[in-house]
Protein backbone atom coordinates (compact mmCIF):
# COMPACT_ATOMS: atom_id res chain seq x y z
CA UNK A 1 3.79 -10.55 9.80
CA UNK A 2 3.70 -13.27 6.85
CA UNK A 3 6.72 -15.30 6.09
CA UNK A 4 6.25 -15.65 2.55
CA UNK A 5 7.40 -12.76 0.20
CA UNK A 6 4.40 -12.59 -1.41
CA UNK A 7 1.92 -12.54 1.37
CA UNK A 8 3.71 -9.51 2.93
CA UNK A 9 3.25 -8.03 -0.32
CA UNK A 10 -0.13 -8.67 -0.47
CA UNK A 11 0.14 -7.06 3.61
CA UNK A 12 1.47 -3.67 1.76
CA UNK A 13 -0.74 -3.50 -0.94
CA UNK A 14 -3.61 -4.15 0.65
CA UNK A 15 -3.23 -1.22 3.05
CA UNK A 16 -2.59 1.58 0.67
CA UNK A 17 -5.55 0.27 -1.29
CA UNK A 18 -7.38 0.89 2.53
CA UNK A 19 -6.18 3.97 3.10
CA UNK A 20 -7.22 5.38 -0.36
CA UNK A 21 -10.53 3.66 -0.22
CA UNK A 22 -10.86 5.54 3.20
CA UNK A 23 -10.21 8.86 1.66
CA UNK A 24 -12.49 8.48 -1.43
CA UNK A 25 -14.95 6.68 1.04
CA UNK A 26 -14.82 9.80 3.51
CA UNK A 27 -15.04 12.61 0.43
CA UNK A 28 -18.06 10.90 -0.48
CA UNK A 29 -19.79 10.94 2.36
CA UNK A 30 -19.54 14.85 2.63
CA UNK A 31 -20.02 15.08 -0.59
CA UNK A 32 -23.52 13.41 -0.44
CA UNK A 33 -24.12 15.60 3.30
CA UNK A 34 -23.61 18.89 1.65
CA UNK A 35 -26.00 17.80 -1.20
CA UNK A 36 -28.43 17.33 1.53
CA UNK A 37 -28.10 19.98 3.57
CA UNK A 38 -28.48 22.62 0.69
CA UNK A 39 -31.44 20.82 -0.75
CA UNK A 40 -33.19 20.79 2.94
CA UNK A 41 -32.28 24.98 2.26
CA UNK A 42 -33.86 24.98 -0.47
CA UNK A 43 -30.39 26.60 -1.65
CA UNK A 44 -30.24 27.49 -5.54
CA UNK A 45 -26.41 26.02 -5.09
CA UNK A 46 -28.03 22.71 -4.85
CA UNK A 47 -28.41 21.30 -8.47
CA UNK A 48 -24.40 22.43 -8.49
CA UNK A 49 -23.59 20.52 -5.61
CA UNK A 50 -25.30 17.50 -6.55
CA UNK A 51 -23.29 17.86 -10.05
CA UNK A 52 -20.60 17.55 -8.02
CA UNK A 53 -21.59 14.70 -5.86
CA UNK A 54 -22.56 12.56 -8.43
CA UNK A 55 -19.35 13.00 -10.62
CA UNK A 56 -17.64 11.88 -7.30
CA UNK A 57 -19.68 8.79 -7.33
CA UNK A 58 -19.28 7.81 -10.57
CA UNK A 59 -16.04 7.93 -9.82
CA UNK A 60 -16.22 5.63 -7.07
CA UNK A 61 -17.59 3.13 -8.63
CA UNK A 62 -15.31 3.38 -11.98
CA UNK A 63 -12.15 2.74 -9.13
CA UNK A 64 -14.03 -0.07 -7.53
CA UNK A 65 -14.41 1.93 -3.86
CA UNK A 66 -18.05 1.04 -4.27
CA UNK A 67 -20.35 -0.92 -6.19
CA UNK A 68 -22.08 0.72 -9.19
CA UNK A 69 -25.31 -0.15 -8.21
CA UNK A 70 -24.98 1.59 -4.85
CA UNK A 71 -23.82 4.81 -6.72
CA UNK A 72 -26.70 5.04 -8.93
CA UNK A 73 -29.36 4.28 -5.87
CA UNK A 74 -27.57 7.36 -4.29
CA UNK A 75 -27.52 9.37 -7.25
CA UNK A 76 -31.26 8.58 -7.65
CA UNK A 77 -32.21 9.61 -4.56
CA UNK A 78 -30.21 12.62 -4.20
CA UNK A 79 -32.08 13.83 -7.54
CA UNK A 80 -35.21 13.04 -5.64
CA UNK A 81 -34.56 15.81 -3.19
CA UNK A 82 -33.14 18.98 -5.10
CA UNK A 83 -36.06 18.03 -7.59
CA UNK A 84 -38.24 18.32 -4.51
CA UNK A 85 -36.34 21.09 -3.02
CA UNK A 86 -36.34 23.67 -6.48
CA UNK A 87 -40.36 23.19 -6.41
């Protein structure tokens, strides 16, 4: 444990912002599997849970959890497969 008062802050902060990061990280992540798995169906629920998905991204990158760039690559290719998947 630091010494100085504002290192240990810094110790306290620094967690929650893990934990939360881990959370948002984690949502994602089944977020993007379930937008998968419906487009490998061929579900018609997957254009609505790749709505979904990609609102949750955005909103990843808006909090800083992830990098913008890596939410649009995702979002792209997500749209590549329920495009593929409603032919």
């Amino acid at each position: 444990m630091p010494n100085i008062k504002s290192a240990e802050k810094r110790v306290r902060t620094s967690e929650k912002r893990r934990v939360r990061n881990q959370s948002v990280k984690s949502s994602l992540r089944t977020a993007v599997k379930k937008v998968k798995a419906a487009a490998e169906a061929k579900a018609p629920a997957a254009v609505e849970t790749y709505q979904a998905a990609t609102s949750a991204l955005d909103k990843a990158a808006a909090k800083g959890v992830i990098h913008p760039n890596k939410a649009a690559r995702l979002k792209s290719r997500l749209a590549k497969r329920v495009a593929a998947a409603q032919q």
